[in-house]
N, C-alpha and C. Protein backbone atom coordinates (compact mmCIF):
# COMPACT_ATOMS: atom_id res chain seq x y z
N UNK A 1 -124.31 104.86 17.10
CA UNK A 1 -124.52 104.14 18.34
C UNK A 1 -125.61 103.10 18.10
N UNK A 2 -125.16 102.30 18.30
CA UNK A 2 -126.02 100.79 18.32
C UNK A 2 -127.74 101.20 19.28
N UNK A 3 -128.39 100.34 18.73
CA UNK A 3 -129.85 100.83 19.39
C UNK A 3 -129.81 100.09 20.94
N UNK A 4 -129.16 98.89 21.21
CA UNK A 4 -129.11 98.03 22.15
C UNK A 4 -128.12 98.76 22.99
N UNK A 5 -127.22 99.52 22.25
CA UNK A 5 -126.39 100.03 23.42
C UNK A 5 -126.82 101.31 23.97
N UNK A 6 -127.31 101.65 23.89
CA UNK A 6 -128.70 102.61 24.45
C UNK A 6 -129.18 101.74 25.65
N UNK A 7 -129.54 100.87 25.36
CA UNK A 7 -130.38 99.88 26.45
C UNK A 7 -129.69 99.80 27.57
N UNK A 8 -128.23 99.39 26.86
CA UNK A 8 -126.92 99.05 28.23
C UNK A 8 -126.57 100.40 29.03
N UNK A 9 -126.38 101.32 28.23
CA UNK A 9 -126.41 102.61 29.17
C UNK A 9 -127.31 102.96 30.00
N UNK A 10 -128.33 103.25 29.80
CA UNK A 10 -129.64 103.32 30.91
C UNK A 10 -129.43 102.89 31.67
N UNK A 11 -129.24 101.29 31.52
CA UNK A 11 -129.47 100.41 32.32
C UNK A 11 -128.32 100.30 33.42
N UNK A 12 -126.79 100.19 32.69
CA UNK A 12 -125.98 100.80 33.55
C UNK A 12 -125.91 102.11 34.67
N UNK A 13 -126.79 102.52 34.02
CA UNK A 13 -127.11 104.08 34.87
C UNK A 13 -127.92 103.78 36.18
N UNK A 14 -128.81 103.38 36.04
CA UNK A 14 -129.88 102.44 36.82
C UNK A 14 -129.59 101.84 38.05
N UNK A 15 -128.46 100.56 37.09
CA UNK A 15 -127.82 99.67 38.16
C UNK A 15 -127.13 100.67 39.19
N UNK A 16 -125.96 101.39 38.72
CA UNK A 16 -125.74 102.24 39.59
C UNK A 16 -126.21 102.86 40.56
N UNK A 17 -126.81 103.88 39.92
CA UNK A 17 -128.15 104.57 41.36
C UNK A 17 -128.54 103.67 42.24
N UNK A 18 -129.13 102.48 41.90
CA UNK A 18 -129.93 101.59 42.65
C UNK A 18 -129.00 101.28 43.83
N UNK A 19 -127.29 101.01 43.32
CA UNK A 19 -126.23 100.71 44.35
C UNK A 19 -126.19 101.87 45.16
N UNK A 20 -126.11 102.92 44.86
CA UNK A 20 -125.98 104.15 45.69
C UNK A 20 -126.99 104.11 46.39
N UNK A 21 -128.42 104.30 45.85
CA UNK A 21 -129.22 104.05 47.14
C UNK A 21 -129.47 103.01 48.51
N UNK A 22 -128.86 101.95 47.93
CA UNK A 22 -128.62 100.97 48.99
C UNK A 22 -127.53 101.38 50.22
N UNK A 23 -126.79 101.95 49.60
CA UNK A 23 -125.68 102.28 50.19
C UNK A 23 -125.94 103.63 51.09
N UNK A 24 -126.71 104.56 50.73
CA UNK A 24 -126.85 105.78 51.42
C UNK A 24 -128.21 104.92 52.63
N UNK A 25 -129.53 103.68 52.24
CA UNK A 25 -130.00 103.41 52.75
C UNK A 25 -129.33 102.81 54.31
N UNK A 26 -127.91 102.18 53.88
CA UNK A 26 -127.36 101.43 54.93
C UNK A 26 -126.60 102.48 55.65
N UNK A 27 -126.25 103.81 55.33
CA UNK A 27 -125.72 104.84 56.25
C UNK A 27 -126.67 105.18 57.16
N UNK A 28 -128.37 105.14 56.40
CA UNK A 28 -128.96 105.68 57.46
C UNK A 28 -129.36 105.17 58.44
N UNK A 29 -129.46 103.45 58.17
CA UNK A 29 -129.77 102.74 58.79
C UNK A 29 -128.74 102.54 60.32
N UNK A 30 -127.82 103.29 59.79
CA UNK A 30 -126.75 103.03 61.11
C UNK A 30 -126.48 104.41 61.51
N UNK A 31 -127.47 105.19 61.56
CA UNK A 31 -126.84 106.34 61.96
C UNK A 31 -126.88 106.41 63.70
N UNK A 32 -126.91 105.29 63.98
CA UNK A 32 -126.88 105.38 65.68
C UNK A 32 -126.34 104.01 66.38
N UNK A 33 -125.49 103.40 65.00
CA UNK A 33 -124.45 102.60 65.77
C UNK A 33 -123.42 102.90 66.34
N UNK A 34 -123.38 102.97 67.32
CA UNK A 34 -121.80 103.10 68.17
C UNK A 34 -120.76 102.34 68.37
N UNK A 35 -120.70 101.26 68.09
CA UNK A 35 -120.16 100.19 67.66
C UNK A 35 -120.15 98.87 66.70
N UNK A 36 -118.70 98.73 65.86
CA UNK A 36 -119.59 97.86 64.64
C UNK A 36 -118.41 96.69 65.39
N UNK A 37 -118.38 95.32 63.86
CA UNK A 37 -117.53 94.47 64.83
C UNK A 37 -116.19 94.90 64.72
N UNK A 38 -115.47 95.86 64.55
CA UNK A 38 -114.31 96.12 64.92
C UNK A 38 -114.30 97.31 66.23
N UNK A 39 -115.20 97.64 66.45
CA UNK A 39 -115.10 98.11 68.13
C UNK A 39 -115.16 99.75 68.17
N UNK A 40 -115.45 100.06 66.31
CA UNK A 40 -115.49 101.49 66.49
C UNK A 40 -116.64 102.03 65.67
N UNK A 41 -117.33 102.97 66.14
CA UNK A 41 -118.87 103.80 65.12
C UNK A 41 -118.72 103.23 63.91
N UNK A 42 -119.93 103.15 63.38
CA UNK A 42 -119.91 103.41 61.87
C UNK A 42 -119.43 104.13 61.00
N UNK A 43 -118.84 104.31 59.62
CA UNK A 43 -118.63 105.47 59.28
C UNK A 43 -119.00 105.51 58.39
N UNK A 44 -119.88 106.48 57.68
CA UNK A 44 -120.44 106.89 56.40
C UNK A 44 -119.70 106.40 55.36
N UNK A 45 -120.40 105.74 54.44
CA UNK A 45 -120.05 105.08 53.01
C UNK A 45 -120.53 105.75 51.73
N UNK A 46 -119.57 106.31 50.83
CA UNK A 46 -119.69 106.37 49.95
C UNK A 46 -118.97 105.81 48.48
N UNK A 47 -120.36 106.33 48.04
CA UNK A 47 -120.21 105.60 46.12
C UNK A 47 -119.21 106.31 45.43
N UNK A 48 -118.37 105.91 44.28
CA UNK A 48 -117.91 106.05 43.81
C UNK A 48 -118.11 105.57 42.06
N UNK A 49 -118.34 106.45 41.06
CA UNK A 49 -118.72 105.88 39.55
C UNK A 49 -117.49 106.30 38.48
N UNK A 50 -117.65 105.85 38.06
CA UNK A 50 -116.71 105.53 36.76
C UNK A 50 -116.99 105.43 35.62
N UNK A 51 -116.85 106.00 34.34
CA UNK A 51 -117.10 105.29 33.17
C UNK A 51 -116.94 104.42 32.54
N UNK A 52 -117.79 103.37 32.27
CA UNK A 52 -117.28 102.24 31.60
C UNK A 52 -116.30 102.42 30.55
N UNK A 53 -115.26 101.48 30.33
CA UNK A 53 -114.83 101.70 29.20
C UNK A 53 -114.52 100.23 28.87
N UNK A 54 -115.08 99.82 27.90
CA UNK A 54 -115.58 98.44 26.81
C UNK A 54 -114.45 98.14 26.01
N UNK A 55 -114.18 99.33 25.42
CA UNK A 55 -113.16 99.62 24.79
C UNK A 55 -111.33 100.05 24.59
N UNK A 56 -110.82 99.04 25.43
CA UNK A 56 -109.41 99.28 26.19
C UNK A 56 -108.57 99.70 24.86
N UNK A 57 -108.55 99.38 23.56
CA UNK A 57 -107.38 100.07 23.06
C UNK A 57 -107.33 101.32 22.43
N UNK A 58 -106.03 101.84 21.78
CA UNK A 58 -105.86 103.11 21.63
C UNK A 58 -107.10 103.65 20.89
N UNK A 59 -107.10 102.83 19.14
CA UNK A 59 -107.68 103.28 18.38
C UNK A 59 -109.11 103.37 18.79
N UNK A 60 -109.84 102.69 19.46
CA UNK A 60 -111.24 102.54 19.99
C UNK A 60 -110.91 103.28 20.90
N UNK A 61 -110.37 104.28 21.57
CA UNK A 61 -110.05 105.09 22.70
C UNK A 61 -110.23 106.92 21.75
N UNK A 62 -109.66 106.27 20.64
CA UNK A 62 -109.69 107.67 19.80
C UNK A 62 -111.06 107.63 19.04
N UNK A 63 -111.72 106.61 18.70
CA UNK A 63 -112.79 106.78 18.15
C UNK A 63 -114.26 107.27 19.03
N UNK A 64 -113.89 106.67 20.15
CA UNK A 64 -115.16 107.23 21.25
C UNK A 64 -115.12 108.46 21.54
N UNK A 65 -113.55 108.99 21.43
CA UNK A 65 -112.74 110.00 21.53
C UNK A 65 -114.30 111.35 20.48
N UNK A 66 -113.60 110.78 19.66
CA UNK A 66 -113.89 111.98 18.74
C UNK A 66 -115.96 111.57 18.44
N UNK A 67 -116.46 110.46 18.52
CA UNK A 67 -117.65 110.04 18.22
C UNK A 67 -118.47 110.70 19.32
N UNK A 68 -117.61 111.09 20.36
CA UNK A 68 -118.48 111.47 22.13
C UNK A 68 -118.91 110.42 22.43
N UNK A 69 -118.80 109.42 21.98
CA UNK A 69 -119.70 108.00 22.54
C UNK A 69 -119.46 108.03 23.95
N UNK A 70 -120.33 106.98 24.76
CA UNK A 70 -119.80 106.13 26.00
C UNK A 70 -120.28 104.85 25.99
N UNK A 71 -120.01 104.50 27.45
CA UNK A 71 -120.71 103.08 27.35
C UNK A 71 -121.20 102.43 28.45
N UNK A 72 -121.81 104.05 29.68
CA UNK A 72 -122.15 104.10 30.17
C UNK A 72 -121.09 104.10 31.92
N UNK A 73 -122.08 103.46 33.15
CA UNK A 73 -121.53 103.72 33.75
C UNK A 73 -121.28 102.76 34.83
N UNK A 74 -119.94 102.53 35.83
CA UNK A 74 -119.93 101.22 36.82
C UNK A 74 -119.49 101.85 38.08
N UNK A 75 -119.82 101.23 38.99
CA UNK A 75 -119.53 101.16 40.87
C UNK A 75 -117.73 100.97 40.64
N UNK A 76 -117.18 101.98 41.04
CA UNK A 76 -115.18 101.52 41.27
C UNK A 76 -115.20 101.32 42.66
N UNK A 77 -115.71 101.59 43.48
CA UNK A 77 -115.37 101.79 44.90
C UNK A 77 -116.83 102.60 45.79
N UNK A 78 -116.78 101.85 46.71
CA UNK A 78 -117.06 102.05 47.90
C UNK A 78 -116.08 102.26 49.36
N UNK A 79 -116.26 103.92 49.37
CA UNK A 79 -115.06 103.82 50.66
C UNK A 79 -115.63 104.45 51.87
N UNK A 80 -114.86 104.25 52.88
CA UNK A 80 -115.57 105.03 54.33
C UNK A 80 -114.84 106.84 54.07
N UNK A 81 -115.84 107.39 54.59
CA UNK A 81 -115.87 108.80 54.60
C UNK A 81 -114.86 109.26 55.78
N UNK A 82 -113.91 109.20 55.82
CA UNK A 82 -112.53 109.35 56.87
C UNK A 82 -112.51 111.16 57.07
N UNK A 83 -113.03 111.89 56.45
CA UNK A 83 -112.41 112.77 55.99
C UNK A 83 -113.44 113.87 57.29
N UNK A 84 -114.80 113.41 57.77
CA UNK A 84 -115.63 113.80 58.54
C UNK A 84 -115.49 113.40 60.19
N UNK A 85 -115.18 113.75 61.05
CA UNK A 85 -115.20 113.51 62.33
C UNK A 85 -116.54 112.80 62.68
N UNK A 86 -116.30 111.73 63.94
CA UNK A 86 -117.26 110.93 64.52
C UNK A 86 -118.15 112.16 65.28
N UNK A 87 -119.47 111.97 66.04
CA UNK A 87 -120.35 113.23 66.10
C UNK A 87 -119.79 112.56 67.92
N UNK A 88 -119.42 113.62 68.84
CA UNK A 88 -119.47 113.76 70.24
C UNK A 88 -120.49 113.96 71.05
N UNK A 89 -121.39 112.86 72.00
CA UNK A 89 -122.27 113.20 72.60
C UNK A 89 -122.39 113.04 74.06
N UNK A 90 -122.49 113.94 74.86
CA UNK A 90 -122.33 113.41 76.38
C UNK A 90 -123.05 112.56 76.76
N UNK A 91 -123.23 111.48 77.31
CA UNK A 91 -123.95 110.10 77.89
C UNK A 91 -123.58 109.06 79.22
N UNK A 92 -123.03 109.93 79.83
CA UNK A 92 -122.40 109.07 80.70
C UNK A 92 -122.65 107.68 81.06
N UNK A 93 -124.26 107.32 80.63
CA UNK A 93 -124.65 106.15 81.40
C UNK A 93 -124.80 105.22 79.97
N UNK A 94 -123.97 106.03 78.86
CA UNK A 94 -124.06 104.94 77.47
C UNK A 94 -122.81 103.90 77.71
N UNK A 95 -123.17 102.47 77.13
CA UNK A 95 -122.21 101.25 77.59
C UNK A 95 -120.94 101.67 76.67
N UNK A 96 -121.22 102.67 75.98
CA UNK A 96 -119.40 102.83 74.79
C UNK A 96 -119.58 104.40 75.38
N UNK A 97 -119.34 104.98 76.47
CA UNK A 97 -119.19 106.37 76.72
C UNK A 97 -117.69 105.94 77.22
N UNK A 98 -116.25 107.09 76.59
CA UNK A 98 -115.41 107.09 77.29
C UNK A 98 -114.91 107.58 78.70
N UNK A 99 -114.04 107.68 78.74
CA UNK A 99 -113.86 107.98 80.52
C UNK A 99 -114.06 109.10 80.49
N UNK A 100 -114.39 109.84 79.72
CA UNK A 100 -114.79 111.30 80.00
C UNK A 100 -116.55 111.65 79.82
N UNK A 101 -117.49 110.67 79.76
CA UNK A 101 -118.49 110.18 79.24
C UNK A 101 -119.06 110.36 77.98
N UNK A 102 -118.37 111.16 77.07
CA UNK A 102 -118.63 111.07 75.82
C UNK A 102 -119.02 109.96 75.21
N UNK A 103 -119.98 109.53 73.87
CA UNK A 103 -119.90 108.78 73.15
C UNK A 103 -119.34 109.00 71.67
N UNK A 104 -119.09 108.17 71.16
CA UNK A 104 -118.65 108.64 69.40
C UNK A 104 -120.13 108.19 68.53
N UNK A 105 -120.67 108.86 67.91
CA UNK A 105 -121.66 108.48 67.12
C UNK A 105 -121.17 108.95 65.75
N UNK A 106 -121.57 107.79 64.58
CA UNK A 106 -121.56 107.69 63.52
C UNK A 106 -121.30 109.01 62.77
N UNK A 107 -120.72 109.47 62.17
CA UNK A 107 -120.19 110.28 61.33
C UNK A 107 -121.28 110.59 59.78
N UNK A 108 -122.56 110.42 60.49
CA UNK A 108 -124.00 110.39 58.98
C UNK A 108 -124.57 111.42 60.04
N UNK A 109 -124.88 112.40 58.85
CA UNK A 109 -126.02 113.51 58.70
C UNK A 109 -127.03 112.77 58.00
N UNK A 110 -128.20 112.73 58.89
CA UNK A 110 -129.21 112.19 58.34
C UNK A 110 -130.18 113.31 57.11
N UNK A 111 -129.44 114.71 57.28
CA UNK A 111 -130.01 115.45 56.24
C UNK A 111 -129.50 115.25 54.89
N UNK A 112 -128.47 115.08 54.81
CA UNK A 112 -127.41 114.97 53.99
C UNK A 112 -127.50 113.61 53.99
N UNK A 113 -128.06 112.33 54.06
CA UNK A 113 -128.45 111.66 53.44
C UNK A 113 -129.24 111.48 52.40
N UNK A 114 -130.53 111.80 53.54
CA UNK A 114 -131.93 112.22 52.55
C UNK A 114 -132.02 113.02 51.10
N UNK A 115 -130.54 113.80 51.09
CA UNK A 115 -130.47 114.75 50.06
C UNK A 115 -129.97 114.04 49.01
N UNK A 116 -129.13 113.32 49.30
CA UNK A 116 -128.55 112.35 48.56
C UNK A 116 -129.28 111.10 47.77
N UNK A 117 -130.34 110.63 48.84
CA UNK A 117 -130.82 110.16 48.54
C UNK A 117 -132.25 110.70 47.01
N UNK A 118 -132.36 111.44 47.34
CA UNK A 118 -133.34 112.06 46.71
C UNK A 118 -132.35 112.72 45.11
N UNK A 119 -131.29 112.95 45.51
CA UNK A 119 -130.79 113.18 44.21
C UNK A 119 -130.60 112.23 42.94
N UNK A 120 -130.33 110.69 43.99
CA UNK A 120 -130.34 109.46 43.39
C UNK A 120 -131.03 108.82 42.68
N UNK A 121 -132.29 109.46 43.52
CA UNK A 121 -133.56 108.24 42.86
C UNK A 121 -133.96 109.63 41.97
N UNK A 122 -133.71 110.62 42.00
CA UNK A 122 -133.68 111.48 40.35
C UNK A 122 -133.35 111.36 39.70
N UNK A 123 -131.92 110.95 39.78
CA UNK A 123 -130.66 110.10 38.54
C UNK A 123 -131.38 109.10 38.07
N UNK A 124 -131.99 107.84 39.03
CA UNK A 124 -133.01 106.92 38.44
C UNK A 124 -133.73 106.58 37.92
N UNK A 125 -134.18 107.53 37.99
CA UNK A 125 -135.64 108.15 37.10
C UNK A 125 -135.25 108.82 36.02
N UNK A 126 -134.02 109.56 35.70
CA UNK A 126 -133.86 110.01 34.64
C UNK A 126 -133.44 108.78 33.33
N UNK A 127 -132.77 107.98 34.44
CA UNK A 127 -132.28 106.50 33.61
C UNK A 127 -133.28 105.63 33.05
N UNK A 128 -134.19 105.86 33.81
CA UNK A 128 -135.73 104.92 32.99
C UNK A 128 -136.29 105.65 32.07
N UNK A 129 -136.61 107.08 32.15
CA UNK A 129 -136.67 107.86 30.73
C UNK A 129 -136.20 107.56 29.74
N UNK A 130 -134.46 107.54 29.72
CA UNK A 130 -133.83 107.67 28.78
C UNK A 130 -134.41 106.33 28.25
N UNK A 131 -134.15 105.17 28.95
CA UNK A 131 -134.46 103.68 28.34
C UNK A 131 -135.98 103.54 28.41
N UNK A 132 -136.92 104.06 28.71
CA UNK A 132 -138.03 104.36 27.90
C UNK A 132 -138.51 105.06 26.79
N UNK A 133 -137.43 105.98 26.48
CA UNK A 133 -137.81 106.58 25.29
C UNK A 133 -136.84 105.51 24.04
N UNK A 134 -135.81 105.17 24.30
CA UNK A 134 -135.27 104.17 23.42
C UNK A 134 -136.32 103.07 23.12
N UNK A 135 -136.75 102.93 24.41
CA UNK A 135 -137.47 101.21 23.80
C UNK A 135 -138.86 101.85 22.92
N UNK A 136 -139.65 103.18 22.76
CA UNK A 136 -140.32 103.58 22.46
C UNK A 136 -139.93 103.57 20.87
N UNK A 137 -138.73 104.31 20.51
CA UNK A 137 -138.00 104.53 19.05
C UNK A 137 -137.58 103.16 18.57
N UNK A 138 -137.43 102.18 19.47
CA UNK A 138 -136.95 100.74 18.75
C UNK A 138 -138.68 100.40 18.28
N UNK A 139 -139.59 100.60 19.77
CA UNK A 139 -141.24 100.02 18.76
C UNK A 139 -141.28 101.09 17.14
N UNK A 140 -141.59 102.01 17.40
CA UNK A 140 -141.50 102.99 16.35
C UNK A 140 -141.00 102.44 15.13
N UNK A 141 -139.49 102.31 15.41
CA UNK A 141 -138.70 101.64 14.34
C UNK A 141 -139.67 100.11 13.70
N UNK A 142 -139.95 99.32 13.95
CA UNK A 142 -140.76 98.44 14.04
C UNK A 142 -142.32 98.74 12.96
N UNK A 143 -142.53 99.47 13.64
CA UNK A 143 -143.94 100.00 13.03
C UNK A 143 -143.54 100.36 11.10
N UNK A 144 -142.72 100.68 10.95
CA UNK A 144 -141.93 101.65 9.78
C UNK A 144 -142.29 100.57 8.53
N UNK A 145 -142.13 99.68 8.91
CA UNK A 145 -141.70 98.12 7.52
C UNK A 145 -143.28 97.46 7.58
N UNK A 146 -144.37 98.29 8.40
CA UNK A 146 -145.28 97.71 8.29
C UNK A 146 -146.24 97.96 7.28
């Protein structure tokens, strides 16, 4: 494995998280919209990652194959969380309460953000390690011919 591609992994790792946290930031930020511009709650967004792959053909498919290599990691998708019901709250005197005075509120657990969140910026931090200890072994390397 190339010393630079060390660098790109981290860093890919990084970029990532950083997207996820934006993204869990903007769930929380709306956890009390009741209406967006299409006329219905917010709904929780999530990340989706993927492994890069640099390497589209067979034989470089079999060599990463068997080497364990990677080449780190990318954002495929961002989708709405469909799969969780909107939260029901009685309000009669709210301007989006239906005729039964219910409102629909956003479909975000603000605990289950925070958790998320916090798992993220661990992933993050593990990603600056890794590419701190590389850039440490590239000085190192350096030092050697001196």
């Amino acid at each position: 494995m190339a010393l630079f591609q060390s660098f790109d992994i981290a860093a890919s790792g990084m970029t990532a998280q950083r997207f996820r946290m934006d993204t869990i930031a903007e769930n929380i930020a709306n956890v009390n919209t009741t209406r967006t511009e299409n006329g219905t709650p917010y709904r929780r967004k999530i990340v989706t990652f993927q492994e890069k792959n640099t390497s589209p053909t067979f034989s470089d498919a079999m060599k990463r194959a068997t080497e364990f290599r990677g080449d780190g990691v990318k954002v495929v998708r961002v989708s709405e969380d469909t799969t969780t019901d909107y939260i029901m709250e009685y309000d009669p005197s709210h301007p989006d309460a239906d005729e039964n005075g219910y409102v629909s509120y956003p479909n975000v657990n603000t605990v289950t953000e925070m958790t998320n969140l916090i798992d993220s910026s661990r992933a993050y931090e593990a990603n600056v390690t890794a590419f701190d200890a590389v850039k440490n072994m590239a000085l190192n390397g350096l030092k050697i011919g001196q």
